[in-house]
PDB file of N, CA and C in Angstrom:
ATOM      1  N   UNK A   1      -6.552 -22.731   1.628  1.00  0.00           N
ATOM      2  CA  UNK A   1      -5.602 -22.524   2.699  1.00  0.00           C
ATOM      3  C   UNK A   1      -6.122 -23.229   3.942  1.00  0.00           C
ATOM      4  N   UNK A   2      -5.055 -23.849   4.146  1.00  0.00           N
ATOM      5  CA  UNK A   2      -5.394 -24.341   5.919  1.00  0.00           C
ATOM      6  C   UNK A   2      -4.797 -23.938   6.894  1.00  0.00           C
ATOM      7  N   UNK A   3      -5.428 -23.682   8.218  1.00  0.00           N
ATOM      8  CA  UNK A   3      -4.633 -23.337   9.050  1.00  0.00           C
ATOM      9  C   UNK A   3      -4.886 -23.938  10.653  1.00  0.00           C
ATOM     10  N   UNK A   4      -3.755 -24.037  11.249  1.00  0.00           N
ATOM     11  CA  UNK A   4      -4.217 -25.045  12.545  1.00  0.00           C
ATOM     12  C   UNK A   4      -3.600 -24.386  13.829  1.00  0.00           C
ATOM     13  N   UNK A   5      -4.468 -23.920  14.451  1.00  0.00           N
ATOM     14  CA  UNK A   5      -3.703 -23.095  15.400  1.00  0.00           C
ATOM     15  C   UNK A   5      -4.095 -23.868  17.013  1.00  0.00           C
ATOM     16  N   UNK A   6      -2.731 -24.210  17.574  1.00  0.00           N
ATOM     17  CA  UNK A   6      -2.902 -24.597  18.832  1.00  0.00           C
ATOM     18  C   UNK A   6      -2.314 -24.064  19.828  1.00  0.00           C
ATOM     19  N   UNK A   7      -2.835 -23.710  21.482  1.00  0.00           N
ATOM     20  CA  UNK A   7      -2.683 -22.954  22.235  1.00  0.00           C
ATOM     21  C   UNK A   7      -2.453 -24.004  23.906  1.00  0.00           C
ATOM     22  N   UNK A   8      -1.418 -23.778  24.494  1.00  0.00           N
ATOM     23  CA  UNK A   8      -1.080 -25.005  25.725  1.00  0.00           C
ATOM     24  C   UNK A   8      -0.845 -24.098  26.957  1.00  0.00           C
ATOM     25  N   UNK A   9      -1.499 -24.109  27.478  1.00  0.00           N
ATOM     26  CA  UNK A   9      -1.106 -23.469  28.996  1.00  0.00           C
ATOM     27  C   UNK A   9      -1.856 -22.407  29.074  1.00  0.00           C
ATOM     28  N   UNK A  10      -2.876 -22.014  28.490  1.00  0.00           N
ATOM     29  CA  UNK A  10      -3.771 -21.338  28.562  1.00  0.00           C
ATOM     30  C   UNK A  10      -4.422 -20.950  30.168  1.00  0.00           C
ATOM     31  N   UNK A  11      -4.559 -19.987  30.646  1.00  0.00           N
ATOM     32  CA  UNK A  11      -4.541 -19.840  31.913  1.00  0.00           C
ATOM     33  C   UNK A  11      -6.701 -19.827  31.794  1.00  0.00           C
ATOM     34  N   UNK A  12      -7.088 -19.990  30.890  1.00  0.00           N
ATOM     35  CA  UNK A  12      -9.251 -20.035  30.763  1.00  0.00           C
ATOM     36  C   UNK A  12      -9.622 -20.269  29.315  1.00  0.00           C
ATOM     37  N   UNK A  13     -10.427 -20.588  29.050  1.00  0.00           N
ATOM     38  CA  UNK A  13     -11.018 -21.040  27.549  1.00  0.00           C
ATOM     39  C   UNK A  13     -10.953 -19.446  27.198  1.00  0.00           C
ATOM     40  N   UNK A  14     -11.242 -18.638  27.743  1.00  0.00           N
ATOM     41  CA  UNK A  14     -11.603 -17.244  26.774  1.00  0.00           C
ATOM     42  C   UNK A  14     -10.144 -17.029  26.947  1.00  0.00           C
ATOM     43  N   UNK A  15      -9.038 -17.204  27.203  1.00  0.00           N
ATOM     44  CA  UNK A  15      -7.762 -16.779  27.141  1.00  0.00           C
ATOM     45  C   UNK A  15      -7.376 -17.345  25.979  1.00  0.00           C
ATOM     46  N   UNK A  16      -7.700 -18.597  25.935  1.00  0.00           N
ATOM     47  CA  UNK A  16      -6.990 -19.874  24.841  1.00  0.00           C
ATOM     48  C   UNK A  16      -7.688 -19.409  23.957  1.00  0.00           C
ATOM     49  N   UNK A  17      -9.369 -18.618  23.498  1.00  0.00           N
ATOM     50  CA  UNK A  17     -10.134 -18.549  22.544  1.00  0.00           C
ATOM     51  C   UNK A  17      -9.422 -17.322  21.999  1.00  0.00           C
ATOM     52  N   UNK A  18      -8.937 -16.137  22.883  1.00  0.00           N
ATOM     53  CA  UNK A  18      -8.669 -15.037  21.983  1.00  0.00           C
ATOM     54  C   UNK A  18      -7.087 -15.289  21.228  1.00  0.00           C
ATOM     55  N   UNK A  19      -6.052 -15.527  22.398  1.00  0.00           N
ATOM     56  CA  UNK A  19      -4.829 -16.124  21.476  1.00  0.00           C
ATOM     57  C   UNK A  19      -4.990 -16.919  19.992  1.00  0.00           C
ATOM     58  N   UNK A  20      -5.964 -17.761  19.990  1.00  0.00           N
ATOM     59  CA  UNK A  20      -6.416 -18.099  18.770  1.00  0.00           C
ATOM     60  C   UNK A  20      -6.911 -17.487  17.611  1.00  0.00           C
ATOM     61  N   UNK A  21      -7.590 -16.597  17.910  1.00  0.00           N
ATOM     62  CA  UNK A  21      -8.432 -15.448  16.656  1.00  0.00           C
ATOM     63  C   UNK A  21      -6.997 -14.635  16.555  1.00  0.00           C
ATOM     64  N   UNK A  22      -6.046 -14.326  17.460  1.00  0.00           N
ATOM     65  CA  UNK A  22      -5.003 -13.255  17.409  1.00  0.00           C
ATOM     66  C   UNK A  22      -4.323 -14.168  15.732  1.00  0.00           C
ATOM     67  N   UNK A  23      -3.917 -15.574  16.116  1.00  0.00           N
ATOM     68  CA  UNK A  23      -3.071 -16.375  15.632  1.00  0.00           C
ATOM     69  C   UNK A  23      -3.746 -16.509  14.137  1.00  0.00           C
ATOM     70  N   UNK A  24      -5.115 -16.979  14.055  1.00  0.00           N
ATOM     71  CA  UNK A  24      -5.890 -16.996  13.030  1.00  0.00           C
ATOM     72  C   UNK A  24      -6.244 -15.437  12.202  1.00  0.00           C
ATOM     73  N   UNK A  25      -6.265 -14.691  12.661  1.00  0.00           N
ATOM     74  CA  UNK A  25      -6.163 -13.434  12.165  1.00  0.00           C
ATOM     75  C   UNK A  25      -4.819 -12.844  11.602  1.00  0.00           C
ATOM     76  N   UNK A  26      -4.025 -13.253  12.247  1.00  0.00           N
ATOM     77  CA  UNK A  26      -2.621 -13.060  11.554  1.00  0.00           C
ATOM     78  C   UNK A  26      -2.101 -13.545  10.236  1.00  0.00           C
ATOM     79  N   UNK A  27      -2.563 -15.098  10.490  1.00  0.00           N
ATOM     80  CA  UNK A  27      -2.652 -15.710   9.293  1.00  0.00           C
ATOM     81  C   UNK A  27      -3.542 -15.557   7.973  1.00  0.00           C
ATOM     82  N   UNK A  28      -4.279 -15.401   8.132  1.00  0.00           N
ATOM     83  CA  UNK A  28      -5.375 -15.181   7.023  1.00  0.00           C
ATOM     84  C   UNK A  28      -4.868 -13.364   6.573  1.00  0.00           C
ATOM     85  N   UNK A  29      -4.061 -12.971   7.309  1.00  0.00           N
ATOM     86  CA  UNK A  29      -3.905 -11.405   7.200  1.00  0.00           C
ATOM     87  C   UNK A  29      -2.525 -11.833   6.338  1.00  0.00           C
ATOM     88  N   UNK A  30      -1.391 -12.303   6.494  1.00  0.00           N
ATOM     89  CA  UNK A  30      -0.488 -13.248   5.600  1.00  0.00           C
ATOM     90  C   UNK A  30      -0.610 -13.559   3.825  1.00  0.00           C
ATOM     91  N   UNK A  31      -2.334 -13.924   3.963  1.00  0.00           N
ATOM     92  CA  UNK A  31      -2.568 -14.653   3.044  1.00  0.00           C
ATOM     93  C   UNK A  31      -2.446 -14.101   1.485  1.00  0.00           C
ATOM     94  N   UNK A  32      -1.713 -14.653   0.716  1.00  0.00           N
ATOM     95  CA  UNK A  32      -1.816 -13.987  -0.841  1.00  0.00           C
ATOM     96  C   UNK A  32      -1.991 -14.808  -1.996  1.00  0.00           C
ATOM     97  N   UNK A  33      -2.893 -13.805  -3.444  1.00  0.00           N
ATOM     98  CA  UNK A  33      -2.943 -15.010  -4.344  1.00  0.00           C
ATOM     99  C   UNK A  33      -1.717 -14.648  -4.921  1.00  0.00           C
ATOM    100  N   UNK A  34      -1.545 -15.512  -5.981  1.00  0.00           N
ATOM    101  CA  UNK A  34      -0.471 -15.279  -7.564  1.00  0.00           C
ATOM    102  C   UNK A  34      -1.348 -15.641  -8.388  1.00  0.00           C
ATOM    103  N   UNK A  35      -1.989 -15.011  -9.477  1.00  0.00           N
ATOM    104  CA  UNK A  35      -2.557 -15.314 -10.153  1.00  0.00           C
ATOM    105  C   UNK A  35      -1.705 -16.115 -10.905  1.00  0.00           C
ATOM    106  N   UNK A  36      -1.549 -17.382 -11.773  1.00  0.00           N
ATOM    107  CA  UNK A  36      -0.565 -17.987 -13.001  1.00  0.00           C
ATOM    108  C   UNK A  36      -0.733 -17.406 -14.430  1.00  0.00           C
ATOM    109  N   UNK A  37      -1.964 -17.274 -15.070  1.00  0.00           N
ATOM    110  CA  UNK A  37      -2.721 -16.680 -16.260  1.00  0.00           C
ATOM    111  C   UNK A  37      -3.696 -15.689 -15.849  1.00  0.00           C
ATOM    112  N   UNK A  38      -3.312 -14.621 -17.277  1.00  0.00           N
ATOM    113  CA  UNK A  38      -4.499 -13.196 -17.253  1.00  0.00           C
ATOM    114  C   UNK A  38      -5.741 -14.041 -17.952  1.00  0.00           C
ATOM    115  N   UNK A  39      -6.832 -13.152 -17.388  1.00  0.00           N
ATOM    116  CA  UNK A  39      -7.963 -13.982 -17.546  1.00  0.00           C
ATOM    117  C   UNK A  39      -8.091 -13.790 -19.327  1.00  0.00           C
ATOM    118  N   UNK A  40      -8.587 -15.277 -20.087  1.00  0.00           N
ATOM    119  CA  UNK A  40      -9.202 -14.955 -20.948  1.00  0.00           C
ATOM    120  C   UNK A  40      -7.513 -15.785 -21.933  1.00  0.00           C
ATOM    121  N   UNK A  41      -6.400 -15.479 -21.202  1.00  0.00           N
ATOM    122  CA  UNK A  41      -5.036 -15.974 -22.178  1.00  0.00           C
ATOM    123  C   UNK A  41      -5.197 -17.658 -22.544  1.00  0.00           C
ATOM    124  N   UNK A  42      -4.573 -17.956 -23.693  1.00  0.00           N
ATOM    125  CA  UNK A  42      -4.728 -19.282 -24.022  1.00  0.00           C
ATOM    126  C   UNK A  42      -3.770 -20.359 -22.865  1.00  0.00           C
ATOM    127  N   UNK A  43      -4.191 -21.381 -22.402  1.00  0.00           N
ATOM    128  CA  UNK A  43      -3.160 -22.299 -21.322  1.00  0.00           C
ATOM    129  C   UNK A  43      -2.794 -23.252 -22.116  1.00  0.00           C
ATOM    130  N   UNK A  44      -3.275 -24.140 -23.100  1.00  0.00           N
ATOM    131  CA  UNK A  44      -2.789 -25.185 -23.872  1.00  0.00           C
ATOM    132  C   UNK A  44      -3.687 -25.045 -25.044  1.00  0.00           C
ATOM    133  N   UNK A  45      -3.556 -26.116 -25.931  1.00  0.00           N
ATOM    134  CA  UNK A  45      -4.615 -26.518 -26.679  1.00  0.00           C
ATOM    135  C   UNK A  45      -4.965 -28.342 -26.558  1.00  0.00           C
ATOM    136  N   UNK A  46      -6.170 -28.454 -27.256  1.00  0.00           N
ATOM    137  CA  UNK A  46      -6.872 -29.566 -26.823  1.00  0.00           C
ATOM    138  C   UNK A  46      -7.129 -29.579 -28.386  1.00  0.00           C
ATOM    139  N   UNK A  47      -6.460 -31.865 -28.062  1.00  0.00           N
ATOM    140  CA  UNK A  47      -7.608 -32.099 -29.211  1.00  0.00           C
ATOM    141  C   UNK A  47      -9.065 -32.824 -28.889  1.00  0.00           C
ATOM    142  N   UNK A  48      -9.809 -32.253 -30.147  1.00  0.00           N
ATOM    143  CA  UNK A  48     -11.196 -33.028 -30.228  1.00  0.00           C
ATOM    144  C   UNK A  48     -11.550 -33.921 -31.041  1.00  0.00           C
ATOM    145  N   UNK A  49     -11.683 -35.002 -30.868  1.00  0.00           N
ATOM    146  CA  UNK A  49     -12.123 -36.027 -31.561  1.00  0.00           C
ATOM    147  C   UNK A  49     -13.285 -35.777 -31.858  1.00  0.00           C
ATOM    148  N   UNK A  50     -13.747 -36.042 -33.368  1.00  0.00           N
ATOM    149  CA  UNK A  50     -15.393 -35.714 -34.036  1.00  0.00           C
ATOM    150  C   UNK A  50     -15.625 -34.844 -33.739  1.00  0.00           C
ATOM    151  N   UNK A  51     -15.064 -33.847 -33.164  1.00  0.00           N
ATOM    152  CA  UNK A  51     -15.996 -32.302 -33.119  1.00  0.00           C
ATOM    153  C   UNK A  51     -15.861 -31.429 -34.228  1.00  0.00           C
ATOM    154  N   UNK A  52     -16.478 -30.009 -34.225  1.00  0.00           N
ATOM    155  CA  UNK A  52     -16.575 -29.475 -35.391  1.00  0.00           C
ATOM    156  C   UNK A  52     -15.237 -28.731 -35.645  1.00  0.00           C
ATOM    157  N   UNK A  53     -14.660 -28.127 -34.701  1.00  0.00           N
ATOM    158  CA  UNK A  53     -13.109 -28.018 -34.877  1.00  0.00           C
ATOM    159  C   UNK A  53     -12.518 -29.177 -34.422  1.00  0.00           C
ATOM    160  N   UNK A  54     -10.968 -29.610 -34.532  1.00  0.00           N
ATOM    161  CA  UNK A  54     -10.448 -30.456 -34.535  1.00  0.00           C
ATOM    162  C   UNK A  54      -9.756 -30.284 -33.621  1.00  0.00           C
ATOM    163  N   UNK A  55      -9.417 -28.912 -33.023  1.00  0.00           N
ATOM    164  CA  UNK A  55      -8.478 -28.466 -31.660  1.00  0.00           C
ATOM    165  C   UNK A  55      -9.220 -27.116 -31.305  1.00  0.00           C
ATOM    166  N   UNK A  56      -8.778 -27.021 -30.300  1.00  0.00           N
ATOM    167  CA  UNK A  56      -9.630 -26.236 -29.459  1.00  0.00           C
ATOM    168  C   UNK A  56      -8.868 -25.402 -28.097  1.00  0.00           C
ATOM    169  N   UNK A  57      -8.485 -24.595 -27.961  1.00  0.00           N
ATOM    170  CA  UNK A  57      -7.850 -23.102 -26.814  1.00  0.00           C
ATOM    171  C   UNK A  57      -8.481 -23.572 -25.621  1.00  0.00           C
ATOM    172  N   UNK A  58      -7.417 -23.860 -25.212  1.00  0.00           N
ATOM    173  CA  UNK A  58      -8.181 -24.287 -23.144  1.00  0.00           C
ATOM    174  C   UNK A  58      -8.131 -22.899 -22.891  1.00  0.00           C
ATOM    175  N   UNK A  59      -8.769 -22.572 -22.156  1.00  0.00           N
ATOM    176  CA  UNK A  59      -8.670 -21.041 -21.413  1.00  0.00           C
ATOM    177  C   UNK A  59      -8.602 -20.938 -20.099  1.00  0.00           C
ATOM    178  N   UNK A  60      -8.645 -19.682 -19.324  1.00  0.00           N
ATOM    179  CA  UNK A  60      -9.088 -19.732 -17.922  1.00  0.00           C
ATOM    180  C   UNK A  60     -10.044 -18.775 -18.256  1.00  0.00           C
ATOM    181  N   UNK A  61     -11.309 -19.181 -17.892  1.00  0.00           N
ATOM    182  CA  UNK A  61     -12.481 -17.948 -18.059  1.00  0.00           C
ATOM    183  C   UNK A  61     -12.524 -17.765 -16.870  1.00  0.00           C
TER     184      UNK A  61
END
């Protein structure tokens, strides 16, 4: 996540510094995952050339 917070007319640096943590704190307070896959479920399969199986379970470990 990125976030870019800018502040104009700021009446002192510690004015402009706290509006910022307010803004940055809000955001990161916003923030959510989605997991896509339960851990451990198959996502595709893969082939292997010369290996000892011939295909192989991608996972998300």
């Amino acid at each position: 996540m990125r976030v870019i917070a800018v502040v104009f007319g700021a009446s002192t640096p510690k004015d402009r510094n706290a509006q910022v943590v307010k803004m940055l704190d809000y955001a990161f307070s916003q923030y959510t995952t989605h997991p896509l896959y339960k851990r451990g479920q198959d996502v595709a399969e893969v082939k292997v050339s010369k290996g000892k199986k011939e295909k192989h379970s991608a996972r998300d470990f």
